[in-house]
N, C-alpha and C. Protein backbone atom coordinates (compact mmCIF):
# COMPACT_ATOMS: atom_id res chain seq x y z
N UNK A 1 66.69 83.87 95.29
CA UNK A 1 66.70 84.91 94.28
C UNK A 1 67.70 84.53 93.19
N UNK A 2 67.41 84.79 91.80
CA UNK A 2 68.05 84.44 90.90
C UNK A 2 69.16 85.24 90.49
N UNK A 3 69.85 85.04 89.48
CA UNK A 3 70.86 86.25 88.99
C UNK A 3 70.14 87.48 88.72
N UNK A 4 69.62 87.24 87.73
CA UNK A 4 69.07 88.42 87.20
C UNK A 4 68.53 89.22 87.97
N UNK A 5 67.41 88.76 89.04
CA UNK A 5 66.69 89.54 89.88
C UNK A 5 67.54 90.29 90.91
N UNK A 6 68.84 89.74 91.10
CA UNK A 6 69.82 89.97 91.98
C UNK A 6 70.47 91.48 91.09
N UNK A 7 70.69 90.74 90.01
CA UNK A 7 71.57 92.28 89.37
C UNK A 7 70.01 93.57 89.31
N UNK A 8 69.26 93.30 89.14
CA UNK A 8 68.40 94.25 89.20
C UNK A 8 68.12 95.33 90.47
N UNK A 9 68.51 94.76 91.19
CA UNK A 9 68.14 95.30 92.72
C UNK A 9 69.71 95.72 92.78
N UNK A 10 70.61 95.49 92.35
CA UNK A 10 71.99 96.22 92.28
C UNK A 10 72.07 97.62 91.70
N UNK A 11 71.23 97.46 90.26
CA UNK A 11 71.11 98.06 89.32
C UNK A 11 70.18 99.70 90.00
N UNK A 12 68.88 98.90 90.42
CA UNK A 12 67.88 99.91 91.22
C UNK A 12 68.70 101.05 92.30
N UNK A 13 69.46 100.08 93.06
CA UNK A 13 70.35 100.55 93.90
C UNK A 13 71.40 101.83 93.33
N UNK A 14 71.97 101.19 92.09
CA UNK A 14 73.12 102.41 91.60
C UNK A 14 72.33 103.62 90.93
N UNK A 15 71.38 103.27 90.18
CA UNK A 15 70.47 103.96 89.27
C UNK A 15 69.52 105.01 90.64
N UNK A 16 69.80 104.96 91.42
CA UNK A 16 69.02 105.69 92.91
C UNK A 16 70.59 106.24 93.54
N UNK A 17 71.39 106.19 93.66
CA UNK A 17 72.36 107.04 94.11
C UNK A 17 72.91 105.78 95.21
N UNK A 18 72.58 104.73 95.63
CA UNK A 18 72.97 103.91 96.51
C UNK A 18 74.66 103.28 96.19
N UNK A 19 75.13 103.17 97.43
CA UNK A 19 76.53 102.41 97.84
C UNK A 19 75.95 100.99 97.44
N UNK A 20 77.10 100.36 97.30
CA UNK A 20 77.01 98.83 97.15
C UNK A 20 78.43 98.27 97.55
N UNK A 21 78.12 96.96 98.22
CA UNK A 21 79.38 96.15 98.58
C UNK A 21 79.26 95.00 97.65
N UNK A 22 80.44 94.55 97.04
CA UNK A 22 80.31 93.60 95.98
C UNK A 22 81.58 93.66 95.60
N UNK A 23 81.92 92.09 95.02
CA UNK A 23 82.79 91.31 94.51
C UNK A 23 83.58 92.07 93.32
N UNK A 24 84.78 91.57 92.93
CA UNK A 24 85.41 92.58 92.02
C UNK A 24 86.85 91.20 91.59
N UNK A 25 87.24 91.77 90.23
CA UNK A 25 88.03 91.21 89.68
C UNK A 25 88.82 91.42 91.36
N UNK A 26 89.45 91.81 91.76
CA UNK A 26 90.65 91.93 92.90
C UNK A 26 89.86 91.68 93.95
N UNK A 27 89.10 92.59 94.94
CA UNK A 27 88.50 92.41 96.58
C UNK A 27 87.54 92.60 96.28
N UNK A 28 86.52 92.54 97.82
CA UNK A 28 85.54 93.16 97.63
C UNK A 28 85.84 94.74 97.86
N UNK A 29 84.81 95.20 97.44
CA UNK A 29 84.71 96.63 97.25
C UNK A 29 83.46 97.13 97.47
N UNK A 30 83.30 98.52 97.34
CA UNK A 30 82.50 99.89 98.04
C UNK A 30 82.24 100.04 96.12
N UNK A 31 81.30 100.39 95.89
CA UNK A 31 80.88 100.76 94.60
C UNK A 31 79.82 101.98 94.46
N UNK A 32 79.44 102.73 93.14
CA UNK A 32 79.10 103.57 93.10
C UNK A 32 78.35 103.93 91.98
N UNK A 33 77.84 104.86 91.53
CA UNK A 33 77.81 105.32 90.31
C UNK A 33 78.82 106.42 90.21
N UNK A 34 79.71 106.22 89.09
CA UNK A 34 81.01 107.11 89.01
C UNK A 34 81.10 108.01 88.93
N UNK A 35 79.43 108.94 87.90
CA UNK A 35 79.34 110.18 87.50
C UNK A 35 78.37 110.73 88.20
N UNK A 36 78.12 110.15 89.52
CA UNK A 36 77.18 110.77 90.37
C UNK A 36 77.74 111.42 91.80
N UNK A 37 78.26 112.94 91.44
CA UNK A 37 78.32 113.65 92.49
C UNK A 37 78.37 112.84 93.98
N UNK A 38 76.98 112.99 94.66
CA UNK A 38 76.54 112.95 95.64
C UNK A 38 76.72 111.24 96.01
N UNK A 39 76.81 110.56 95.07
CA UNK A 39 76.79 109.40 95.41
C UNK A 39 78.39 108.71 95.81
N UNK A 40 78.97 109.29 95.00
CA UNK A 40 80.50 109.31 95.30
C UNK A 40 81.15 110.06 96.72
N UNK A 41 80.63 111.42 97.07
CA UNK A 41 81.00 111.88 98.09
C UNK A 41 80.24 111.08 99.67
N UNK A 42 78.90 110.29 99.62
CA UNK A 42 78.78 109.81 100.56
C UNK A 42 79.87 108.08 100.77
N UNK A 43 80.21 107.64 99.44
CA UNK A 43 81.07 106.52 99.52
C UNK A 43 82.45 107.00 100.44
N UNK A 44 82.87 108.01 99.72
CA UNK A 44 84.02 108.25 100.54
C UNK A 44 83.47 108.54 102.07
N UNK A 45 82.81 109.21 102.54
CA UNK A 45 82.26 109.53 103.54
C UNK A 45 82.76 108.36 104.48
N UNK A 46 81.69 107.44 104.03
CA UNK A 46 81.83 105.64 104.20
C UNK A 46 82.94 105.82 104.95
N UNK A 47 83.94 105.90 104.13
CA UNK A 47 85.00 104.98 104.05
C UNK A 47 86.16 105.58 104.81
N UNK A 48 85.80 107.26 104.85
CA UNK A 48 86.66 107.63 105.52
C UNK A 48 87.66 108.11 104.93
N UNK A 49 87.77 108.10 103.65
CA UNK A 49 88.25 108.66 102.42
C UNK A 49 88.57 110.30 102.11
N UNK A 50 90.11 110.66 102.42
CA UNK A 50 89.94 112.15 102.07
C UNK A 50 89.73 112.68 100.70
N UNK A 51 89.25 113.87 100.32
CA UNK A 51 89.22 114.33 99.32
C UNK A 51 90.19 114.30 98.33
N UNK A 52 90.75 114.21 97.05
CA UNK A 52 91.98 114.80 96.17
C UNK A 52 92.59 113.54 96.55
N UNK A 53 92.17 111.96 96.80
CA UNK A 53 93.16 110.93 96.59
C UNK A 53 92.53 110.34 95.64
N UNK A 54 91.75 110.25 94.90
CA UNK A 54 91.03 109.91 94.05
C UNK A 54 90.50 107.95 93.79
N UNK A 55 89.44 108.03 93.26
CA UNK A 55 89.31 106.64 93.06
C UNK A 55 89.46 105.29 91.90
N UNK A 56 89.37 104.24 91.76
CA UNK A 56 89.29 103.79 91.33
C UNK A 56 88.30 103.20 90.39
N UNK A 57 88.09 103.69 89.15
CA UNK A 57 87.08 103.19 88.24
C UNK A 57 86.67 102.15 87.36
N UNK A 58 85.58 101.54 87.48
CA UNK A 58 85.71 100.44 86.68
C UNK A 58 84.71 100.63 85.60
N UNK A 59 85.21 99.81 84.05
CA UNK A 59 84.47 99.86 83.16
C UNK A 59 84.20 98.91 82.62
N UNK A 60 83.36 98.11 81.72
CA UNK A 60 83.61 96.63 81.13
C UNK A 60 84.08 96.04 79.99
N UNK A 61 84.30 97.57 79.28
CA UNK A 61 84.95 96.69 78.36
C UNK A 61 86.20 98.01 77.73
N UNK A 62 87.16 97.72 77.22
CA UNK A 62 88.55 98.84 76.85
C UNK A 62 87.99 99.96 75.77
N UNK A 63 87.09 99.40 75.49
CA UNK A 63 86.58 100.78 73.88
C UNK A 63 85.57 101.90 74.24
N UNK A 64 85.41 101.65 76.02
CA UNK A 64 84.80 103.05 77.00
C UNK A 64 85.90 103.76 77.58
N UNK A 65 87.13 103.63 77.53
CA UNK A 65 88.18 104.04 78.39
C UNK A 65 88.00 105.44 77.60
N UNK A 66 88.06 105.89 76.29
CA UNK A 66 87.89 107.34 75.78
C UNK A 66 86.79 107.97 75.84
N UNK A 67 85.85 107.66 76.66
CA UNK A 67 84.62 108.05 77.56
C UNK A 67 84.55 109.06 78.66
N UNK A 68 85.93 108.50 79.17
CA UNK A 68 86.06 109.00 80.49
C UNK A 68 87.91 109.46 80.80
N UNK A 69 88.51 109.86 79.38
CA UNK A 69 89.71 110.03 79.04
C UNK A 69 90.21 110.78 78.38
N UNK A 70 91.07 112.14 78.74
CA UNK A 70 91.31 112.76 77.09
C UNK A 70 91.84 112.56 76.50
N UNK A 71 92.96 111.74 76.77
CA UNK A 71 93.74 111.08 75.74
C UNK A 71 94.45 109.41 76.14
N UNK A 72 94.24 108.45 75.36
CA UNK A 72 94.30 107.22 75.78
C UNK A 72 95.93 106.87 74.97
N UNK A 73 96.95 106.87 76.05
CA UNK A 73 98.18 106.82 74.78
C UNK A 73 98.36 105.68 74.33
N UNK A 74 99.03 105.18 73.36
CA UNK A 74 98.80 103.93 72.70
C UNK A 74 99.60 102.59 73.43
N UNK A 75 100.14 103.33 74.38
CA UNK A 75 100.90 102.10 75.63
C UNK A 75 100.04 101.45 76.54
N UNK A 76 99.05 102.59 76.67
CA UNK A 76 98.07 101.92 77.57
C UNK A 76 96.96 100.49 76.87
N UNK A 77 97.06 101.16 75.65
CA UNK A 77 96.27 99.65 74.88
C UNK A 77 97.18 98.69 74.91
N UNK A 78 98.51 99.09 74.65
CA UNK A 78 99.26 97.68 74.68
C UNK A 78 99.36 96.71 75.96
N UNK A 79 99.10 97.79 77.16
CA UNK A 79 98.78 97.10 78.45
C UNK A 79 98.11 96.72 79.03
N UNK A 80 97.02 96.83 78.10
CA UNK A 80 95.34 95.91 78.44
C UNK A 80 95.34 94.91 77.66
N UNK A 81 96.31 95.23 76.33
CA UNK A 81 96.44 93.61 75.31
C UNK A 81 96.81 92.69 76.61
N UNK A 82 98.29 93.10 77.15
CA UNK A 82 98.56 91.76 77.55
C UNK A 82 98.47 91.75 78.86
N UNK A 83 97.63 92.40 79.83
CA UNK A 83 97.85 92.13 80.91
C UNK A 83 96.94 90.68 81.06
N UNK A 84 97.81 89.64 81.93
CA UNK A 84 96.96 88.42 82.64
C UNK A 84 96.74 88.92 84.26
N UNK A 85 96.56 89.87 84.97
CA UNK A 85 95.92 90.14 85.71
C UNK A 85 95.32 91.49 85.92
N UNK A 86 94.52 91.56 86.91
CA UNK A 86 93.68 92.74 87.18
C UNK A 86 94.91 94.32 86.98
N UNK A 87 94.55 95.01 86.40
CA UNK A 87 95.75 96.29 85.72
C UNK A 87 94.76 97.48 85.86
N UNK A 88 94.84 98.63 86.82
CA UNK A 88 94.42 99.90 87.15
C UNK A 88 95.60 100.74 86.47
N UNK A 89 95.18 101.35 85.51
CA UNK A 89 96.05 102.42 84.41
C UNK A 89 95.44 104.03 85.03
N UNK A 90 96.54 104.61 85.28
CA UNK A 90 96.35 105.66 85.81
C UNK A 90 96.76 106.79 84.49
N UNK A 91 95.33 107.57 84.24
CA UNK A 91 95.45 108.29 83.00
C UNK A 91 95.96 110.22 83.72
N UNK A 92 96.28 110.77 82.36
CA UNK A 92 97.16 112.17 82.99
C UNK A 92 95.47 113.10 83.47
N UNK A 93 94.52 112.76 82.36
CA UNK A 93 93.21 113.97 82.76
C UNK A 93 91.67 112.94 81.98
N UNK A 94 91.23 112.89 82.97
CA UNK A 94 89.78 112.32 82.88
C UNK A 94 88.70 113.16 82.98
N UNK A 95 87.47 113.08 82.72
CA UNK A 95 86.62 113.63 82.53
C UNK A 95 85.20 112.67 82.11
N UNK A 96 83.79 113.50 82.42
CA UNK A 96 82.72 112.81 82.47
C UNK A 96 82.45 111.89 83.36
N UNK A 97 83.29 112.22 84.50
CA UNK A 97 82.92 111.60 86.02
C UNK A 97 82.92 112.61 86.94
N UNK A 98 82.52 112.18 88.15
CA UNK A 98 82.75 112.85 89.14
C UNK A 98 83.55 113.60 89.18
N UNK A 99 83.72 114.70 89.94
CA UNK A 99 85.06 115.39 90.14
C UNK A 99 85.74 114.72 91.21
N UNK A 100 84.89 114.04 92.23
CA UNK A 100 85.73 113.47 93.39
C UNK A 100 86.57 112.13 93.05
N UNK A 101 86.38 111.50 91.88
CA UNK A 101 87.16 110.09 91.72
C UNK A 101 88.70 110.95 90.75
N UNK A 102 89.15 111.81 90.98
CA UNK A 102 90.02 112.47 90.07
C UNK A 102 91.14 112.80 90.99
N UNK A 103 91.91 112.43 90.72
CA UNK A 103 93.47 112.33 91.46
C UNK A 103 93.68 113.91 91.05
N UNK A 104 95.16 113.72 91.78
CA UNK A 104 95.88 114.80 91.58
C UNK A 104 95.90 115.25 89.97
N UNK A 105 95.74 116.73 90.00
CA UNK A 105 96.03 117.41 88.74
C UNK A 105 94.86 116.70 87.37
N UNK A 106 93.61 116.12 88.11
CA UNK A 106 92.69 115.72 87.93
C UNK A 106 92.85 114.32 87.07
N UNK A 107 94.14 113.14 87.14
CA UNK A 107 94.31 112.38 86.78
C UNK A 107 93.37 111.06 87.72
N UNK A 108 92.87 110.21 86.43
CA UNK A 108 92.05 109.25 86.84
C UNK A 108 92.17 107.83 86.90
N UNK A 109 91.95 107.00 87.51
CA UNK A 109 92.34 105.76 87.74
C UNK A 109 91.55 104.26 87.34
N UNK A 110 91.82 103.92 85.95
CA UNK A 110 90.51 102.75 85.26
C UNK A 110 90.87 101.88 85.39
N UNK A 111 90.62 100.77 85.59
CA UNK A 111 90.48 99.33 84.94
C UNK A 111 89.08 98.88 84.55
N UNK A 112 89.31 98.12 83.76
CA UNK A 112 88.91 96.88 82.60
C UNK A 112 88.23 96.07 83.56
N UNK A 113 87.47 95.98 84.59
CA UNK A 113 86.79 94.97 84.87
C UNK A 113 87.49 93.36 84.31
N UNK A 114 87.57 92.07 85.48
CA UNK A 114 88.02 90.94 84.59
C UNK A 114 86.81 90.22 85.12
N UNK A 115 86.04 90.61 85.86
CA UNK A 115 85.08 89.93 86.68
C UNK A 115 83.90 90.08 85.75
N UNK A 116 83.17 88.32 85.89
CA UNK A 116 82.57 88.34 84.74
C UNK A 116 81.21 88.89 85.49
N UNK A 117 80.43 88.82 86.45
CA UNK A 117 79.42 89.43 87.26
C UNK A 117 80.03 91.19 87.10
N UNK A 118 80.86 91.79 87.16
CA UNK A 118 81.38 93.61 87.30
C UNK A 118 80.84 93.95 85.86
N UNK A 119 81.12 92.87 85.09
CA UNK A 119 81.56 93.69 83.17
C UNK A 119 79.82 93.32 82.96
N UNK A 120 79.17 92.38 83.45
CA UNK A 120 77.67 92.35 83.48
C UNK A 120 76.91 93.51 83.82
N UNK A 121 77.20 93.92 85.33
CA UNK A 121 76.33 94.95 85.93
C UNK A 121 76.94 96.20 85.18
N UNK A 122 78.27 96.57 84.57
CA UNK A 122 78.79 97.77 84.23
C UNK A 122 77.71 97.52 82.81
N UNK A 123 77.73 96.96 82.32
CA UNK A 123 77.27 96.91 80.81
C UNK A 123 75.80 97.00 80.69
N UNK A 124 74.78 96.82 81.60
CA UNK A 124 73.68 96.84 81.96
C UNK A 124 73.22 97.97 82.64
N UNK A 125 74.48 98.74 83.19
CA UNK A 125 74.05 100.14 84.29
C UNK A 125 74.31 101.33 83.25
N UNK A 126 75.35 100.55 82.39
CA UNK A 126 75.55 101.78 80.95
C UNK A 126 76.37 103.17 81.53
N UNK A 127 77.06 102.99 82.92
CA UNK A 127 77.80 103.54 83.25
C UNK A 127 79.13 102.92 84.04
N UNK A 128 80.46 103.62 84.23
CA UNK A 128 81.25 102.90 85.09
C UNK A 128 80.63 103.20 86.61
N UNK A 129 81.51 102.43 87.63
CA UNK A 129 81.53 102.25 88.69
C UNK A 129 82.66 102.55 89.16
N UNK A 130 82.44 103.02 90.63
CA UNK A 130 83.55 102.96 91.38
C UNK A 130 84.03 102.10 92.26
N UNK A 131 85.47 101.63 92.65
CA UNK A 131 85.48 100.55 92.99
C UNK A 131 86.91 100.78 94.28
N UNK A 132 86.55 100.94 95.38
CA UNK A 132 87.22 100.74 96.31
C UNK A 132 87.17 99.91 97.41
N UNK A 133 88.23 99.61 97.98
CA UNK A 133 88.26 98.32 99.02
C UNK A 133 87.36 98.52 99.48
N UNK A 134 86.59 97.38 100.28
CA UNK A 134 85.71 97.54 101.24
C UNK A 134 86.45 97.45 102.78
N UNK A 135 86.92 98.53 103.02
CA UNK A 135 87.49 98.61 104.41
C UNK A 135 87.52 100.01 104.49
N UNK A 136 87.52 100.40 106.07
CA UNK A 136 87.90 101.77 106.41
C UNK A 136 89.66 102.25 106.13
N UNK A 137 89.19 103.55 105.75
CA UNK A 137 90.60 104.16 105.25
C UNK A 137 91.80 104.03 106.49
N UNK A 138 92.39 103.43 105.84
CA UNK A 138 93.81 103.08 107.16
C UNK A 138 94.14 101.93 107.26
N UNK A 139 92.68 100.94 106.98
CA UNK A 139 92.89 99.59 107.67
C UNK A 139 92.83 98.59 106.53
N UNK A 140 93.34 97.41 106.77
CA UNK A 140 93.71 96.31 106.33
C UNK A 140 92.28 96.34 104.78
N UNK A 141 93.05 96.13 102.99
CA UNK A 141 91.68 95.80 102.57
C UNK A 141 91.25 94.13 102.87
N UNK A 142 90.17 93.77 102.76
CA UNK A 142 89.61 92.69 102.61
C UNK A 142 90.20 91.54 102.15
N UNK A 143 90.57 90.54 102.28
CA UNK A 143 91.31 89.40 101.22
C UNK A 143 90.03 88.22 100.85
N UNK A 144 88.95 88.36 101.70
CA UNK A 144 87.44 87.90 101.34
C UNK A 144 86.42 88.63 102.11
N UNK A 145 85.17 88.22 101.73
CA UNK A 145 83.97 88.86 102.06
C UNK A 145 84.12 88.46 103.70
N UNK A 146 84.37 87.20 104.23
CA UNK A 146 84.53 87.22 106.24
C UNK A 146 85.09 88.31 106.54
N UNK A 147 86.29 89.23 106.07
CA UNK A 147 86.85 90.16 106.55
C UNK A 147 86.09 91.81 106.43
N UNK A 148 85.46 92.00 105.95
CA UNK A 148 84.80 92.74 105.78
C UNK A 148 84.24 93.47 107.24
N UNK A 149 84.47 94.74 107.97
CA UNK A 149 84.02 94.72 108.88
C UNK A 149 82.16 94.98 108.96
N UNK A 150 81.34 94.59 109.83
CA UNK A 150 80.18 94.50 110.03
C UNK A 150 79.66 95.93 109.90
N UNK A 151 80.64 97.19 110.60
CA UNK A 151 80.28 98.28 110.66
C UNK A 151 79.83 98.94 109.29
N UNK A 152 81.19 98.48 108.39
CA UNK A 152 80.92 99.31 107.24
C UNK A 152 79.83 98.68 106.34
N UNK A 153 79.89 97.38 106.37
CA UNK A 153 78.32 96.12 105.97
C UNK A 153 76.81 97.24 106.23
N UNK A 154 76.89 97.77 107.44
CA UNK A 154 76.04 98.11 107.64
C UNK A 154 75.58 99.62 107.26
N UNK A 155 76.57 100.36 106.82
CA UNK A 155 76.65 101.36 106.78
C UNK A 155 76.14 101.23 104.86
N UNK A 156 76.13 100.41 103.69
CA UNK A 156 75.97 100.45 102.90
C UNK A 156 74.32 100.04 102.36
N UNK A 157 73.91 100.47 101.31
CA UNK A 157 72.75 100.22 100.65
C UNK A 157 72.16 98.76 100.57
N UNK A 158 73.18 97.76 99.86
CA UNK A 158 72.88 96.59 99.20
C UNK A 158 74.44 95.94 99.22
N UNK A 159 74.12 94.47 99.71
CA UNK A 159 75.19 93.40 99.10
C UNK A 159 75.14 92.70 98.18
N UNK A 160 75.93 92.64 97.65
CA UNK A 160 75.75 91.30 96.46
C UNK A 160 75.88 90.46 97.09
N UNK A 161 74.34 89.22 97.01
CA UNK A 161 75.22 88.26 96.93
C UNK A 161 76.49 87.55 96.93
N UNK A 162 77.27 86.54 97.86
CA UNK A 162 78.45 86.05 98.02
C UNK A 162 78.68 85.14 96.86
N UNK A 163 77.72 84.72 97.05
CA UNK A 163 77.62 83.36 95.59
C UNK A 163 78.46 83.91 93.86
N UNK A 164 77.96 85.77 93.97
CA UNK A 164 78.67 86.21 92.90
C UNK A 164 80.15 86.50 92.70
N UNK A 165 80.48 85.84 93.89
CA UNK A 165 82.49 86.43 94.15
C UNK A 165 82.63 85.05 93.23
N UNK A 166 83.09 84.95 92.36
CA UNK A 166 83.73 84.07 91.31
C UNK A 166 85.36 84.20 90.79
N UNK A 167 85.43 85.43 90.96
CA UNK A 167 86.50 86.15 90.40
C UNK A 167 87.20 86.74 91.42
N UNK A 168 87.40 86.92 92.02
CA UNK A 168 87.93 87.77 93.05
C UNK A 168 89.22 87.14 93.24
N UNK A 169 90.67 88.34 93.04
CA UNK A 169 91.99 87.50 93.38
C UNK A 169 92.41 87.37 94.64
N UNK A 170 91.57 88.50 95.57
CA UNK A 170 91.75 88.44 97.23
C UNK A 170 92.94 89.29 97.16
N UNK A 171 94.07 90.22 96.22
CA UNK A 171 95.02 90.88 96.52
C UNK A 171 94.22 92.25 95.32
N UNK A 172 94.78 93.50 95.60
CA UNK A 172 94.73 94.28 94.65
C UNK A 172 95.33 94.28 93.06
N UNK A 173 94.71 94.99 92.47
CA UNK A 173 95.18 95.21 90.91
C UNK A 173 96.72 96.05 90.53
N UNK A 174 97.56 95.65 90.13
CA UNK A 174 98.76 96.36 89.87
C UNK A 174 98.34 97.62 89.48
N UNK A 175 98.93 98.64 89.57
CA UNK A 175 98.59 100.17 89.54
C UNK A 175 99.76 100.66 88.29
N UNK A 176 99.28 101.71 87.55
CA UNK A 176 100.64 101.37 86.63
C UNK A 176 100.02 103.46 85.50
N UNK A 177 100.94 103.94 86.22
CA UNK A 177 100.38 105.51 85.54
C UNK A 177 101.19 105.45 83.42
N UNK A 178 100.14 105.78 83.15
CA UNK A 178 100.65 106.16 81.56
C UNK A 178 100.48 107.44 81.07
N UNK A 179 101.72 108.44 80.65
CA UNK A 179 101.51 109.53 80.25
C UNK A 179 101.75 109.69 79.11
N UNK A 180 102.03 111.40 78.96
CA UNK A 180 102.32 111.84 77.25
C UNK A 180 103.45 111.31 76.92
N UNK A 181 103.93 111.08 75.87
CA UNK A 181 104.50 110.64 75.30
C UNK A 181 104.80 108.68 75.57
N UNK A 182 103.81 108.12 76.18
CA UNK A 182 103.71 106.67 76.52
C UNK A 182 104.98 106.55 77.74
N UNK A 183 104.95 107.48 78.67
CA UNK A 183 105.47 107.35 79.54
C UNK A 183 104.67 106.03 80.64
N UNK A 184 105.64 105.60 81.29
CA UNK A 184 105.06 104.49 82.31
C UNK A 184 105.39 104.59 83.37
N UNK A 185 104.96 104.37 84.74
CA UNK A 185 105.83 104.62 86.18
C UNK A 185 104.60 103.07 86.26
N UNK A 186 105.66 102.31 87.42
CA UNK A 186 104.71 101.39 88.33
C UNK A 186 104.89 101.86 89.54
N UNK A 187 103.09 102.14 89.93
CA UNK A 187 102.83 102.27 91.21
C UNK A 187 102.62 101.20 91.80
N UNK A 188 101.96 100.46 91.53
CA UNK A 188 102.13 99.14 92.77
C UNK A 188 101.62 97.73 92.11
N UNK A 189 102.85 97.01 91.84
CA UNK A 189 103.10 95.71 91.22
C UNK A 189 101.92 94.54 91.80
């Protein structure tokens, strides 16, 4: 099967409410459609995921972040200028997603896709994704697709292809909250 035919059956998959396991700028991950209710609450399900910890969203390119943002402060652009690795910006209030990918006090959690297969399928699905480890809540995430347990493999819709992990750093994305007034906290370096 080729690329294309491959992203299509990804695509079919998200565009139908289906889970997906697949490659990511950082691990593999549990994916979603972001603004789909039902599709989000069976991921967490998955995963074992409580309610009100919210998820991780991905988009493909920085000029959708006010899509799904009410206010984008101007620190956070400066931290997508220069980040050289995978950077999850945690915004104060999001909106036009799910209610379940929404942190506390309904703050939301984006990155920028660096993965050149993620910023493909995001840009082609014309929506973000959600993007959490592929492991059960508690346990170790993934550092490659071997680690992945079989249970949760099985428990999902569709894999990507392995061939598409190109990108993958095998550690998570630095976590990094930006508020009013271009406030910054690092959550996890």
């Amino acid at each position: 099967m080729d690329f294309k035919e491959s992203l299509d059956r990804v695509l079919k998959v998200l565009h139908t409410g289906g889970i997906i396991l697949y490659p990511t700028d950082t691990v593999w991950g549990l994916g979603c459609n972001a603004t789909n209710e039902q599709a989000v609450k069976r991921l967490m399900d998955i995963k074992g995921r409580p309610n009100g910890k919210g998820l991780v969203v991905l988009v493909d390119l920085p000029q959708r972040i006010p899509s799904y943002v009410d206010d984008v402060p101007d620190m956070a652009w400066e931290l997508i200028d220069l980040a050289d690795k995978p950077l999850t910006i945690v915004f104060d209030k999001g909106k036009n997603l799910s209610s379940l990918v929404y942190g506390k006090g309904g703050s939301v959690a984006i990155r920028v896709s660096q993965s050149k297969f993620c910023q493909q399928l995001i840009s082609k699905f014309r929506k973000p994704i959600v993007s959490t480890s592929a492991n059960f809540c508690g346990k170790p995430y993934p550092k490659s697709f071997n680690d992945i347990s079989i249970e949760l493999i099985d428990k999902v819709d569709l894999v990507v292809p392995i061939e598409f992990d190109t990108d993958s750093t095998g550690k998570p994305s630095s976590i990094i909250s930006v508020g009013k007034g271009n406030t910054v906290k690092i959550l996890r370096d």
